[in-house]
Protein backbone atom coordinates (compact mmCIF):
# COMPACT_ATOMS: atom_id res chain seq x y z
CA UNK A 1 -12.49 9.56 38.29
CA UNK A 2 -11.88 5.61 38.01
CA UNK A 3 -14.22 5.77 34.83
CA UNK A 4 -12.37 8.38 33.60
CA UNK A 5 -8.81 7.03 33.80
CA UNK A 6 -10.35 3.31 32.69
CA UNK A 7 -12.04 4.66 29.65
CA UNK A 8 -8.91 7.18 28.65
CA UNK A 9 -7.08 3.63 29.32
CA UNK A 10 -8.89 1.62 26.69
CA UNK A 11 -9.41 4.22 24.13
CA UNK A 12 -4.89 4.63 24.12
CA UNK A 13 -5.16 0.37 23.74
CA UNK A 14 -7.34 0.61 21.03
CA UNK A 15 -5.52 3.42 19.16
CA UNK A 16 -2.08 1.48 19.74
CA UNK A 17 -3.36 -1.71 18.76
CA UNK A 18 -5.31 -0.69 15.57
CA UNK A 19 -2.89 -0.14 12.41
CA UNK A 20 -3.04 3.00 11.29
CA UNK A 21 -2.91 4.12 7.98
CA UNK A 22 -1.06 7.39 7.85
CA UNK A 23 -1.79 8.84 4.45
CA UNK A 24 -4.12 7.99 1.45
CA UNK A 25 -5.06 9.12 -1.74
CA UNK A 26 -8.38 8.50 -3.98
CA UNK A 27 -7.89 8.51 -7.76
CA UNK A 28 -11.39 8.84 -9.38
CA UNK A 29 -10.46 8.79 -13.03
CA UNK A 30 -7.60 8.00 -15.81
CA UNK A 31 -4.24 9.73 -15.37
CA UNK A 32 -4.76 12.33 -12.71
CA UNK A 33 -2.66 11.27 -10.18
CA UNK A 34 -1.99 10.84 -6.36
CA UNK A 35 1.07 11.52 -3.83
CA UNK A 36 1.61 9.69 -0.47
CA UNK A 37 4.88 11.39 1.71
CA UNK A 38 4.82 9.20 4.59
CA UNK A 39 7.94 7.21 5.52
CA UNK A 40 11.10 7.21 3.62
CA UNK A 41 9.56 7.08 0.44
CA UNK A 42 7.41 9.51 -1.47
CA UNK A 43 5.18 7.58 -4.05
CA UNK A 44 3.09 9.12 -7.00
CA UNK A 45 0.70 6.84 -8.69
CA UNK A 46 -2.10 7.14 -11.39
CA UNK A 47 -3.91 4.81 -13.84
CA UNK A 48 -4.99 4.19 -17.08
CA UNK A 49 -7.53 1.95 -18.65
CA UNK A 50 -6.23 -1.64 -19.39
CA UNK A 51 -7.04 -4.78 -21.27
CA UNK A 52 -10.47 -6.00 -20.73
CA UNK A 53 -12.13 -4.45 -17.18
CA UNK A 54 -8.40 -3.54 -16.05
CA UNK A 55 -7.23 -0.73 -14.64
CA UNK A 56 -3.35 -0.26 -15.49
CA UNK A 57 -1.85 1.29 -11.95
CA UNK A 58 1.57 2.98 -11.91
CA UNK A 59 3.27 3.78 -8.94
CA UNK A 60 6.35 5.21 -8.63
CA UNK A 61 8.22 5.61 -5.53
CA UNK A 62 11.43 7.79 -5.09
CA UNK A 63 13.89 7.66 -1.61
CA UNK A 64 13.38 11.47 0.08
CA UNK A 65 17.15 10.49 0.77
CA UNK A 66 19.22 9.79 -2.78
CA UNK A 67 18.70 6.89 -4.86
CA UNK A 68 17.13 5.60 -7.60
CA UNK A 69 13.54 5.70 -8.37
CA UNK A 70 11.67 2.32 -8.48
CA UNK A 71 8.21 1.89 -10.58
CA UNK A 72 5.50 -0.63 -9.95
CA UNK A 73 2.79 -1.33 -12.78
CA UNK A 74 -0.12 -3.45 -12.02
CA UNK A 75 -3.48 -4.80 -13.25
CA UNK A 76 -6.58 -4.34 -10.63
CA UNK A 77 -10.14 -5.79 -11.87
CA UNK A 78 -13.27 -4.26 -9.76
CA UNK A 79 -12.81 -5.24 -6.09
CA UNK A 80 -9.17 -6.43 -6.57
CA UNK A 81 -6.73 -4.97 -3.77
CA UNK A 82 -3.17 -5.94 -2.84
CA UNK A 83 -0.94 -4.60 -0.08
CA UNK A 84 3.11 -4.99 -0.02
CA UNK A 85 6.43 -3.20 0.56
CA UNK A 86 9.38 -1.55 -1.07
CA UNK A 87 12.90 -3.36 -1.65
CA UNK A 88 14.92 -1.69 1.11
CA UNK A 89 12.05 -0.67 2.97
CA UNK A 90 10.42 -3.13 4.96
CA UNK A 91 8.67 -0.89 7.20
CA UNK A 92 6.41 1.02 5.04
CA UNK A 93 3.55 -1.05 3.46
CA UNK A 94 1.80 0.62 0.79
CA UNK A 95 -1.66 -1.31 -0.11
CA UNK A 96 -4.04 -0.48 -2.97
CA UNK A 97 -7.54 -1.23 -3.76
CA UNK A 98 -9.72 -0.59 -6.44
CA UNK A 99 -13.71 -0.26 -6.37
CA UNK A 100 -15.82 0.67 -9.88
CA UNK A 101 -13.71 3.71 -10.99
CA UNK A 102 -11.91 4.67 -7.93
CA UNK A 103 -8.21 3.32 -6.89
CA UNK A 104 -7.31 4.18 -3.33
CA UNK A 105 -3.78 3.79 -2.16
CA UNK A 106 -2.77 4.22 1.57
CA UNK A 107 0.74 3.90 3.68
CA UNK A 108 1.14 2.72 7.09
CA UNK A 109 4.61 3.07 8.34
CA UNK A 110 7.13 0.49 11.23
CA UNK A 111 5.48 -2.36 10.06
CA UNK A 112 6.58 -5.70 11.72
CA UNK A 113 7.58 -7.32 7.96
CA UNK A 114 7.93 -10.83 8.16
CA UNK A 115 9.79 -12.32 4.88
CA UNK A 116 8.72 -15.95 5.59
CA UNK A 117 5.06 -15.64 6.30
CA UNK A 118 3.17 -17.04 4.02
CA UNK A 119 0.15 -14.91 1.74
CA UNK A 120 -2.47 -16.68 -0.24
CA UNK A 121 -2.26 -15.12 -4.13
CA UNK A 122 -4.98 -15.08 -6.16
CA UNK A 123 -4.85 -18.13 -7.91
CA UNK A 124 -5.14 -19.72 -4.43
CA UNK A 125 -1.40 -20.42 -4.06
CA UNK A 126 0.74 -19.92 -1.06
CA UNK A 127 3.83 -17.54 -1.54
CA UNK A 128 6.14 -16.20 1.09
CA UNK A 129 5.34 -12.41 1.71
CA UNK A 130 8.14 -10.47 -0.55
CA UNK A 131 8.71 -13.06 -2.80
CA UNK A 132 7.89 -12.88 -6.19
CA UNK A 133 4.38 -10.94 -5.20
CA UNK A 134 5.14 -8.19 -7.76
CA UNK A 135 7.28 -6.55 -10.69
CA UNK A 136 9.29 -4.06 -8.96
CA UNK A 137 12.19 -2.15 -10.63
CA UNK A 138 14.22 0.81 -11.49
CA UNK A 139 12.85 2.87 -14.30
């Protein structure tokens, strides 16, 4: 019974502890598209070939609750991924990688956000998290 109750213990630690992704979607090829509904947000996102090895990613992401629609366009190279959150919406972090062909996007939602920690960019600069990390806007 004590084995029981300490393993059932651990396994709910674990599952706390371990961020969860709640939704994700696998694009395999140029403009057919993927939806994530988790959160406030519902996001729809696709790509299209870019300049050189690029893959041009659009995202677009639309409140479930009024108000306006905001776009995100980005540039992933094989093996590139980057992970970030919404204006307004600090507790849903949306992250997307790309490997060969295939972009996968995923949510996790009630994220701790913290504006002043600091995230290494590509280029091997320092940058606090939310601050100038990507192009966000209204469309």
């Amino acid at each position: 019974m004590i084995r029981k109750t300490l393993s059932a213990s651990i396994l709910a630690t674990l599952f706390l502890a371990a961020p969860a992704f709640a939704e994700e979607a696998t694009i395999g090829r140029p403009i057919e598209a993927g939806s994530l509904h988790e959160g406030h947000l519902d996001m729809v996102v696709y790509y299209v070939p870019g300049d050189g090895d690029l893959l041009e990613v659009t995202a677009t992401f639309a409140p479930k609750i009024g108000g306006d629609p905001q776009r995100v366009v980005m540039g992933l190279a094989d093996g590139d991924s980057v992970a970030f959150s919404m204006p307004g919406h600090r507790g849903s972090l949306y992250a997307f990688s790309r490997a060969g062909e295939q972009v996968t996007v995923s949510s996790e939602t009630d994220i701790r956000a913290d504006a002043d920690a600091l995230t290494r960019l590509a280029d091997g600069s320092l940058r606090a998290a939310g601050r100038g990390l990507a192009s966000v806007g209204p469309m």
